[in-house]
PDB file of N, CA and C in Angstrom:
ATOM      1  N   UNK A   1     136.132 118.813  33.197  1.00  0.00           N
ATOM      2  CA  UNK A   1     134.769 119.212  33.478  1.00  0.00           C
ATOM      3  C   UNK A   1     134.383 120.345  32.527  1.00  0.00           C
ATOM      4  N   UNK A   2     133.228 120.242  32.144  1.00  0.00           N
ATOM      5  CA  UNK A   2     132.427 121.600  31.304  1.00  0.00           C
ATOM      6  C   UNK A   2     131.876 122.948  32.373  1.00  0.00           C
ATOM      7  N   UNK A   3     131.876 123.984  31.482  1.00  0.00           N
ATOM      8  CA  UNK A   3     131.571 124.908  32.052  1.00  0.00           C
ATOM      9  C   UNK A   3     129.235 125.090  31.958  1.00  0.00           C
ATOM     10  N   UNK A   4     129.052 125.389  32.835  1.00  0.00           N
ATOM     11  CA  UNK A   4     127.360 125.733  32.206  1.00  0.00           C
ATOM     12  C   UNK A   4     127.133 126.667  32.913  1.00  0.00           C
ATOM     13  N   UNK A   5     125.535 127.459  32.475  1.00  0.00           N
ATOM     14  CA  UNK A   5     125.342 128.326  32.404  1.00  0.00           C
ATOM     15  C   UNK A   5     123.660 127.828  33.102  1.00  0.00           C
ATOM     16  N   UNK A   6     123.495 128.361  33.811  1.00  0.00           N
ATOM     17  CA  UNK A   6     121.998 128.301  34.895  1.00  0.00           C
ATOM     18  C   UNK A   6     121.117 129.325  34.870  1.00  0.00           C
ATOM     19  N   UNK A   7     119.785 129.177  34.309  1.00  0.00           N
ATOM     20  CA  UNK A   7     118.908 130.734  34.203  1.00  0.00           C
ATOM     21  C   UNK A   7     117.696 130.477  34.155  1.00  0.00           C
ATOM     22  N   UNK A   8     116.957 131.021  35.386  1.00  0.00           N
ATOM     23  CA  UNK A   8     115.916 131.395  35.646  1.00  0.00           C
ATOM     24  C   UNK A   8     115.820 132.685  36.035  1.00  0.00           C
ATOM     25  N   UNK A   9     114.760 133.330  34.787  1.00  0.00           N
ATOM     26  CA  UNK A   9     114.708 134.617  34.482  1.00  0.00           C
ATOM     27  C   UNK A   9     115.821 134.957  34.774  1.00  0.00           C
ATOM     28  N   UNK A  10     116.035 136.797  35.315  1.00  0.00           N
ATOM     29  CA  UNK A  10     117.146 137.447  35.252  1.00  0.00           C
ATOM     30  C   UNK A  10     118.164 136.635  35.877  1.00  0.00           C
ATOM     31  N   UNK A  11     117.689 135.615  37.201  1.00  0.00           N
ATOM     32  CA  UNK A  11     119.019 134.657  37.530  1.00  0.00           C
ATOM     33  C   UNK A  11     119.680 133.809  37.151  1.00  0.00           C
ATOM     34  N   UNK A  12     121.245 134.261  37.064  1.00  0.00           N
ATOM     35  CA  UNK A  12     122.142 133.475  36.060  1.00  0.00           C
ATOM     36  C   UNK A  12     123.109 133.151  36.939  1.00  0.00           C
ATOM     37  N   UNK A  13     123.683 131.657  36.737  1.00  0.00           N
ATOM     38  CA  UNK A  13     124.694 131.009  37.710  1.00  0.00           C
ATOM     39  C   UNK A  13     125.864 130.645  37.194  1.00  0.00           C
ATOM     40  N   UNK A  14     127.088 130.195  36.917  1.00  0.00           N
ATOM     41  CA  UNK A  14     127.297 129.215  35.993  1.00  0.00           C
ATOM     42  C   UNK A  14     128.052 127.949  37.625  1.00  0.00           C
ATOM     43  N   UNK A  15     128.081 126.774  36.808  1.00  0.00           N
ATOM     44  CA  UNK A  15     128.601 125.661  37.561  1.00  0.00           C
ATOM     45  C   UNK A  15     129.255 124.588  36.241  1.00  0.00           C
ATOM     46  N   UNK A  16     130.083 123.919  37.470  1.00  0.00           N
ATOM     47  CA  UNK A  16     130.837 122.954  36.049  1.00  0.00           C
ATOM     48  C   UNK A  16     130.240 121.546  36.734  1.00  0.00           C
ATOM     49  N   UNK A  17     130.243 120.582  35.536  1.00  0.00           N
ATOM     50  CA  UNK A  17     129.771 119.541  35.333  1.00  0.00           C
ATOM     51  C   UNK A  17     130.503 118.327  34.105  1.00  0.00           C
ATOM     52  N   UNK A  18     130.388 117.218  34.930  1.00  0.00           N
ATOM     53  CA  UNK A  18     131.339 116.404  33.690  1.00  0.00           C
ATOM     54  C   UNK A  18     130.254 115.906  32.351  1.00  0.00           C
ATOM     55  N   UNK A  19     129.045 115.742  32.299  1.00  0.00           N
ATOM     56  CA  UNK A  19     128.056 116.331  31.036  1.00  0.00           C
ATOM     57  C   UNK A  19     126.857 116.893  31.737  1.00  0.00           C
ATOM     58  N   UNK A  20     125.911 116.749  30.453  1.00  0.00           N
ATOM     59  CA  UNK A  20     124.656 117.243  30.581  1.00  0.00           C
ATOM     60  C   UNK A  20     123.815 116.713  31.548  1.00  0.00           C
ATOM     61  N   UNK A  21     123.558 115.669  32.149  1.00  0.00           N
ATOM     62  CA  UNK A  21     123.056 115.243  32.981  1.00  0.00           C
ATOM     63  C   UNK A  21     123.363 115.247  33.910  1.00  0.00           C
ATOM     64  N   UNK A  22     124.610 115.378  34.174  1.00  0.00           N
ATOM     65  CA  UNK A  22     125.040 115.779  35.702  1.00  0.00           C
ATOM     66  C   UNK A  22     125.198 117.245  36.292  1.00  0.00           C
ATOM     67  N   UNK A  23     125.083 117.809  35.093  1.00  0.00           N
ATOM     68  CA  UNK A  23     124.363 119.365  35.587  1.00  0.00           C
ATOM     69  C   UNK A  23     123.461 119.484  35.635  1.00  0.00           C
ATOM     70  N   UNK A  24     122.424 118.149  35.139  1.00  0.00           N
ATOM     71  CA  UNK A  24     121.215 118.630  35.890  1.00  0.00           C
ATOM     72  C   UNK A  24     120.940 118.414  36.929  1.00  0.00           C
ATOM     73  N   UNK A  25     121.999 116.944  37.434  1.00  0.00           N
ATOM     74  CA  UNK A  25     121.925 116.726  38.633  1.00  0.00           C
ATOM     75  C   UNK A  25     122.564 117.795  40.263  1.00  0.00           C
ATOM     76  N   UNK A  26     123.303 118.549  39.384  1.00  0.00           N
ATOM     77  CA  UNK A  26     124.387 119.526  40.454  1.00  0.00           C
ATOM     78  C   UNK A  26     123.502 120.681  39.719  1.00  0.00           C
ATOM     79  N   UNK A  27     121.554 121.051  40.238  1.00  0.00           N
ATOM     80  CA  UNK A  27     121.508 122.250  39.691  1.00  0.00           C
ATOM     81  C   UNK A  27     121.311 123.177  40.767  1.00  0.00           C
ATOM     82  N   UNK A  28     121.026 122.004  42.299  1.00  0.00           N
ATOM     83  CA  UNK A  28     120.889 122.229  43.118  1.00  0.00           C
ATOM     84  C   UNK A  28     121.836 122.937  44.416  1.00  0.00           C
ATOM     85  N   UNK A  29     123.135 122.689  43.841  1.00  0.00           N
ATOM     86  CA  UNK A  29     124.399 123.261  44.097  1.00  0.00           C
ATOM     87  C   UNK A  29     124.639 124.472  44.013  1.00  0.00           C
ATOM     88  N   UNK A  30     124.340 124.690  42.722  1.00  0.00           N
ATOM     89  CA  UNK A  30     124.531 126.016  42.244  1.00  0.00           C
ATOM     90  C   UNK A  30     123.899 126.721  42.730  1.00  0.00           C
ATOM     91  N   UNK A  31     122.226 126.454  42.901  1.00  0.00           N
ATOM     92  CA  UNK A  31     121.388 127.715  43.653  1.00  0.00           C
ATOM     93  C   UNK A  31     120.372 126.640  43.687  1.00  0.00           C
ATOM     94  N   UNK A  32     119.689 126.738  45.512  1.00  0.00           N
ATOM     95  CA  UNK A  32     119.008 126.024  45.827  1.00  0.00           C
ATOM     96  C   UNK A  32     117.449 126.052  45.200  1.00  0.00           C
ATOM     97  N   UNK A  33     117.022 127.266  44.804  1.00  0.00           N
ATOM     98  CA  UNK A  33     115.865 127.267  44.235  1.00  0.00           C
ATOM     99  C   UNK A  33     115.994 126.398  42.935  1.00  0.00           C
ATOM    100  N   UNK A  34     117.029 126.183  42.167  1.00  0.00           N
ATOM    101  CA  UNK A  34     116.638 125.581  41.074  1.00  0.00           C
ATOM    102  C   UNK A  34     116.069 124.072  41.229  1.00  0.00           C
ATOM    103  N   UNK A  35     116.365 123.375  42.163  1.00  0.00           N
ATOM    104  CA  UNK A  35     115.635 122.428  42.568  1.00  0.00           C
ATOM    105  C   UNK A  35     113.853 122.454  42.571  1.00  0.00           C
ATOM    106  N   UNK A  36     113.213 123.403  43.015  1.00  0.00           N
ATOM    107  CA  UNK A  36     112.068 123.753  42.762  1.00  0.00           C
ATOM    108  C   UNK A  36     111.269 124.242  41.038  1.00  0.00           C
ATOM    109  N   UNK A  37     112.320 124.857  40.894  1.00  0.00           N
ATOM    110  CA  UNK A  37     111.254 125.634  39.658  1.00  0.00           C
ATOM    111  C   UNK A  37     112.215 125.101  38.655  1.00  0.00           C
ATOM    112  N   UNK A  38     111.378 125.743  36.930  1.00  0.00           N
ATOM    113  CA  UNK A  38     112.480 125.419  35.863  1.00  0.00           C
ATOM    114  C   UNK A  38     113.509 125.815  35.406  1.00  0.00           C
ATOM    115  N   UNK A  39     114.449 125.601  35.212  1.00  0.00           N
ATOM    116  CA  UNK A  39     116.039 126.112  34.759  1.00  0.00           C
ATOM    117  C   UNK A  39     116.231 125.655  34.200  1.00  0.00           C
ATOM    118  N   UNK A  40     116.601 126.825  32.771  1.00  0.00           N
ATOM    119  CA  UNK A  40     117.331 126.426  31.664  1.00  0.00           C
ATOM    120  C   UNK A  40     118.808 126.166  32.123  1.00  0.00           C
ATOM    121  N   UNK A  41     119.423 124.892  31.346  1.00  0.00           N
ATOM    122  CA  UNK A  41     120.624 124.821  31.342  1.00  0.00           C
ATOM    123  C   UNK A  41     121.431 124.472  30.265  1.00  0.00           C
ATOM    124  N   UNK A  42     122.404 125.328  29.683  1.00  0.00           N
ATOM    125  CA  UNK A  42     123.101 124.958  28.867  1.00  0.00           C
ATOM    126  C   UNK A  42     125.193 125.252  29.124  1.00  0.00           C
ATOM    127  N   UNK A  43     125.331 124.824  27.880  1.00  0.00           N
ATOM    128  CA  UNK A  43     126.692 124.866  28.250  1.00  0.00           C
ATOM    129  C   UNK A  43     127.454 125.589  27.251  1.00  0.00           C
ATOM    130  N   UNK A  44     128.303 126.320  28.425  1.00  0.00           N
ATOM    131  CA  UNK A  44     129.001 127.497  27.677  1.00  0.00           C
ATOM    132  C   UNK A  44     130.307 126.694  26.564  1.00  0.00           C
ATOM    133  N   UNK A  45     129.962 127.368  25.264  1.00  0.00           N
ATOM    134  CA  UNK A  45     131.337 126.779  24.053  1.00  0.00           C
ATOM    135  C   UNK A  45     131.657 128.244  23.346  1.00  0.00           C
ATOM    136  N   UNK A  46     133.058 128.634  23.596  1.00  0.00           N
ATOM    137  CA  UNK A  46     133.363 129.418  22.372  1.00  0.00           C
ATOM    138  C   UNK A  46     134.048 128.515  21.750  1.00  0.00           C
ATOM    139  N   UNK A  47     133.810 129.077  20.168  1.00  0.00           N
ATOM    140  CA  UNK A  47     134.559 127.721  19.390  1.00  0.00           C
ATOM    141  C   UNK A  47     135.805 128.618  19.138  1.00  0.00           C
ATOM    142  N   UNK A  48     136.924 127.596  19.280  1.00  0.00           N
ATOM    143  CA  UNK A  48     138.379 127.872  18.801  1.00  0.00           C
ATOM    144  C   UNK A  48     139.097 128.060  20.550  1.00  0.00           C
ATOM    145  N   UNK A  49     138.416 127.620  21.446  1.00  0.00           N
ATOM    146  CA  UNK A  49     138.834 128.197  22.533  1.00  0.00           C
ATOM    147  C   UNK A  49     138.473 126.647  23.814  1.00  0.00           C
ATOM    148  N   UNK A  50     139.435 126.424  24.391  1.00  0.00           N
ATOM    149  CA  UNK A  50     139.039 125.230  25.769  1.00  0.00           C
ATOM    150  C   UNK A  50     139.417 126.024  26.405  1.00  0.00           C
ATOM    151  N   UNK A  51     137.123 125.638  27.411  1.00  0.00           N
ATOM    152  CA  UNK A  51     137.699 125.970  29.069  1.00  0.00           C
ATOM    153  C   UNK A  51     138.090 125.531  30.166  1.00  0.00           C
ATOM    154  N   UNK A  52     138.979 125.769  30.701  1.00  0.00           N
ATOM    155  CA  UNK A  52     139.572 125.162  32.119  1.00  0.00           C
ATOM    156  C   UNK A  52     138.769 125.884  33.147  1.00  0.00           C
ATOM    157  N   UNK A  53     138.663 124.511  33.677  1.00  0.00           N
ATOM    158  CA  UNK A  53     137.866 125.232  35.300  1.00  0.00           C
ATOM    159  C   UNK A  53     139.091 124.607  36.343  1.00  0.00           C
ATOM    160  N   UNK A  54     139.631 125.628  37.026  1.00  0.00           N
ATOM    161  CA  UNK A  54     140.659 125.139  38.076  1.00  0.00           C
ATOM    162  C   UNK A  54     139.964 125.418  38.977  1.00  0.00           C
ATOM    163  N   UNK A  55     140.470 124.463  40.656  1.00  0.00           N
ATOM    164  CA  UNK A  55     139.869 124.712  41.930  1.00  0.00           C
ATOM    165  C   UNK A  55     140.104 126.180  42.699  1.00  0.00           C
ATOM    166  N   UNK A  56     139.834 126.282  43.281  1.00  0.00           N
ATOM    167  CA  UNK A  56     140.030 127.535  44.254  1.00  0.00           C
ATOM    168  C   UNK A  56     140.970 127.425  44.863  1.00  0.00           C
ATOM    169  N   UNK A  57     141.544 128.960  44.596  1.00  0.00           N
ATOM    170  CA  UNK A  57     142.921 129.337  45.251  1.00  0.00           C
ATOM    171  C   UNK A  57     142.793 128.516  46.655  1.00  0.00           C
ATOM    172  N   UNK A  58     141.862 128.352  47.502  1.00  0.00           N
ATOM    173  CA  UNK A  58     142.335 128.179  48.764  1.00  0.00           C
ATOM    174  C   UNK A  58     142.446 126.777  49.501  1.00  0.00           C
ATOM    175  N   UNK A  59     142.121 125.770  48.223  1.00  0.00           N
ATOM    176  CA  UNK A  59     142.254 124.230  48.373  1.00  0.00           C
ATOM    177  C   UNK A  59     143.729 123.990  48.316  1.00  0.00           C
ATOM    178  N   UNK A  60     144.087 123.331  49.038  1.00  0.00           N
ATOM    179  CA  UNK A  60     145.754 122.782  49.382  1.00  0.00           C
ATOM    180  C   UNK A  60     146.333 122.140  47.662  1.00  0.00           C
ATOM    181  N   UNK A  61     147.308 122.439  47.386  1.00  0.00           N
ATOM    182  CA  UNK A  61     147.935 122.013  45.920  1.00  0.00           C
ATOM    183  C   UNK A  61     148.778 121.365  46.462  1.00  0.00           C
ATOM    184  N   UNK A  62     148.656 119.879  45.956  1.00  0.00           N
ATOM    185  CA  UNK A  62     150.116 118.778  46.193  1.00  0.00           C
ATOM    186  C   UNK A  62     150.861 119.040  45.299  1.00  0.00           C
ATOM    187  N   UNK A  63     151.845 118.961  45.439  1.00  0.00           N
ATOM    188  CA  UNK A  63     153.132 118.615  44.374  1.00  0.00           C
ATOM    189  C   UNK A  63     153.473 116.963  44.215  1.00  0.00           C
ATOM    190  N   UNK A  64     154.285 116.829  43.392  1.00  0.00           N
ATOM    191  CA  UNK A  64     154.599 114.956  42.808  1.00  0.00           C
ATOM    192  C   UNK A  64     154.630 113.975  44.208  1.00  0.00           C
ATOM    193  N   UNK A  65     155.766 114.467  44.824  1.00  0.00           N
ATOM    194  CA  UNK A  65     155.772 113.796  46.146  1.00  0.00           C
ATOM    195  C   UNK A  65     154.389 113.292  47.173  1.00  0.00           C
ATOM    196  N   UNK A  66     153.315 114.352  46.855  1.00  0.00           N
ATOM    197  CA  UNK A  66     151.766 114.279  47.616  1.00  0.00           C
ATOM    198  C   UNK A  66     152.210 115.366  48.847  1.00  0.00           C
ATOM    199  N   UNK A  67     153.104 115.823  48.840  1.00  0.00           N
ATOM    200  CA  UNK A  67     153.051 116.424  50.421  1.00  0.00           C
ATOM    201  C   UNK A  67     152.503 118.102  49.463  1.00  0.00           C
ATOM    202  N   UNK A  68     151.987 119.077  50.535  1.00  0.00           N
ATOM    203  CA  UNK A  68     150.884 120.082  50.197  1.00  0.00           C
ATOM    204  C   UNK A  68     152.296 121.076  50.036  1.00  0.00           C
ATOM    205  N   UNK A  69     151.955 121.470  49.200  1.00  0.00           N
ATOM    206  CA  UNK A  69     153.064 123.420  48.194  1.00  0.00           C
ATOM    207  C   UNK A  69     153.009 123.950  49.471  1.00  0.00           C
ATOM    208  N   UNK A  70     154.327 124.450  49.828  1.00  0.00           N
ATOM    209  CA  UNK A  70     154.288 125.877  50.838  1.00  0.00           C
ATOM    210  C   UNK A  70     153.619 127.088  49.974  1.00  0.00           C
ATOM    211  N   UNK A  71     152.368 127.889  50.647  1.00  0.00           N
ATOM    212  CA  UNK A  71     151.475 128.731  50.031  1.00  0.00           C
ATOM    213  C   UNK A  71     152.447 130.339  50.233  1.00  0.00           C
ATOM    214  N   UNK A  72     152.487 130.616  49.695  1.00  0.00           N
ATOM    215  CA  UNK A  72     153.020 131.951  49.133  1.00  0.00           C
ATOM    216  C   UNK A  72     151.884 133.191  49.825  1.00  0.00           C
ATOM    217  N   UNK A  73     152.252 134.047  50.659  1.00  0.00           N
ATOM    218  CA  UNK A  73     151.071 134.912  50.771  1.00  0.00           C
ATOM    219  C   UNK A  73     151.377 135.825  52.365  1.00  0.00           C
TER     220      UNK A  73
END
């Protein structure tokens, strides 16, 4: 998935998306007003550099077998 970047005026979001059109479709996700008004959207690139978007610490991680990681904590 790509990383993007959401902005209307001073409000800035970012959300990931597998392209351009489906961040426009998930703009509503990110922040419900963008559904209403206009938002620029583009997508964040540094060149020489890939971004990874991993899930949140607090979603269950399988290991090979499918059964869920004992969580550490």
């Amino acid at each position: 998935m790509k990383l993007y970047k959401y902005s209307l005026g001073n409000n800035e979001r970012l959300g990931v998306a597998e392209d351009d059109a489906d961040a426009y479709e998930r703009r509503t996700e990110v922040d419900h007003t963008f559904d209403y008004l206009p938002v620029m959207i583009e997508e964040i690139v540094i060149p020489g550099y890939v971004i990874t978007v991993m899930p949140d610490s607090d979603e269950i991680v399988k290991n090979k077998s499918g059964r869920p990681r004992k969580m550490e904590g």
